[in-house]
Structures are given as C-alpha cells and as structure tokens.
C-alpha atoms as a PDB file:
ATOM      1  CA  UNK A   1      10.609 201.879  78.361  1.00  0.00           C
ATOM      2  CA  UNK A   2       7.288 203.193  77.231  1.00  0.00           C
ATOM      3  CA  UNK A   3       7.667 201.450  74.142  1.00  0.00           C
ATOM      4  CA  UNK A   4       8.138 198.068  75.234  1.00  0.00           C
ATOM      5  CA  UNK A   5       5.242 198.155  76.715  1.00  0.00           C
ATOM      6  CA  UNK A   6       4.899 196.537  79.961  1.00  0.00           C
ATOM      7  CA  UNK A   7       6.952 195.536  82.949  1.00  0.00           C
ATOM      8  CA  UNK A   8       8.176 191.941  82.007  1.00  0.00           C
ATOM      9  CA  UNK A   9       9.446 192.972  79.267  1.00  0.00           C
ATOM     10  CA  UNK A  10      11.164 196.392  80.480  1.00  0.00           C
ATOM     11  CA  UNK A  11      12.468 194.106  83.194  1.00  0.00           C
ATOM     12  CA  UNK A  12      13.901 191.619  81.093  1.00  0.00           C
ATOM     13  CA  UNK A  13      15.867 194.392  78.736  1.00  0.00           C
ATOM     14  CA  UNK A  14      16.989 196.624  81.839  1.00  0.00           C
ATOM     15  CA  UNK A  15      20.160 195.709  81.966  1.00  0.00           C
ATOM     16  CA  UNK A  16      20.939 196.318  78.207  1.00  0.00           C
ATOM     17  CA  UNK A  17      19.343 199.541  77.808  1.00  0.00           C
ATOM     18  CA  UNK A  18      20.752 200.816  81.323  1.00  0.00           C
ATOM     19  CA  UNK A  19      23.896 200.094  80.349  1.00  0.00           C
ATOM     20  CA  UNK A  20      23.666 201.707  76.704  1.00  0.00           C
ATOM     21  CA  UNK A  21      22.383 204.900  78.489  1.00  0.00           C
ATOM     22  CA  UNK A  22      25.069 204.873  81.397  1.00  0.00           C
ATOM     23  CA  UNK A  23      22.439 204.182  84.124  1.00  0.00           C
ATOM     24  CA  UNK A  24      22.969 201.534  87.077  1.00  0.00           C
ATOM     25  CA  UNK A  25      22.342 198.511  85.957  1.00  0.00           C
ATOM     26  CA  UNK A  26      20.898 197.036  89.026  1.00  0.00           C
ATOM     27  CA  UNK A  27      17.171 194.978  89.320  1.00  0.00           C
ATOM     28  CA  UNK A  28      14.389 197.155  87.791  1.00  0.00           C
ATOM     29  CA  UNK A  29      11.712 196.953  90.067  1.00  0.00           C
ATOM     30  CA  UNK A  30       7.992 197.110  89.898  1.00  0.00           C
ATOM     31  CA  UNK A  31       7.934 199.962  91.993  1.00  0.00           C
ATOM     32  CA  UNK A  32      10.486 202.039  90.325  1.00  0.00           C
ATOM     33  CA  UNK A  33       8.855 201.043  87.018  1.00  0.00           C
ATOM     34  CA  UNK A  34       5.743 202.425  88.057  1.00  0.00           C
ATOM     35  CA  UNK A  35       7.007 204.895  89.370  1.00  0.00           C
ATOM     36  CA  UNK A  36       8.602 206.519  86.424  1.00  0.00           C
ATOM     37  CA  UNK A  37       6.420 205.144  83.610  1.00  0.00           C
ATOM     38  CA  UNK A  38       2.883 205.035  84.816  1.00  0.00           C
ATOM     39  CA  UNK A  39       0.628 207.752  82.955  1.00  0.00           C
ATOM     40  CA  UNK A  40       0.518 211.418  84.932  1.00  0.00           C
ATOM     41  CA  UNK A  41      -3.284 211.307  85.114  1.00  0.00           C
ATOM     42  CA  UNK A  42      -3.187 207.448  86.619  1.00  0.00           C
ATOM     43  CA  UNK A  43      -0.470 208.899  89.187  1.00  0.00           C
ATOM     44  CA  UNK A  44      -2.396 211.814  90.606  1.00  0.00           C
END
C-alpha cells in the first residue's frame, strides 16, 4: 500500500489487492490504514 501512496487510493484498490494476497476483503478503513502504514517515527 505504501506505494500507492495515500488512503483514497489504497481504499479504492483494497479489494483487488486483498483478494490477490488472500486477505479479507472487507472496507479498508482509515484507522486500520493508519494503523499499519503510517511511518514508525510518526507512530511513536
């Protein structure tokens, strides 16, 4: 997700990619997304 950049479009390719990667496929949110993609040293 890194790649893409931001959150709309992560959000809007979710689906695809989950299911390529055999994740769940349900809403990404923007808590999960920040969650697992925001840098370490903005985290901490």
């Amino acid at each position: 997700m890194q790649e893409l950049g931001d959150y709309g479009r992560a959000k809007r390719k979710w689906v695809d990619i989950a299911a390529k990667r055999g994740r769940p496929t349900t809403e990404l949110t923007l808590e999960a997304y920040l969650t697992a993609y925001r840098p370490q040293d903005v985290a901490a």
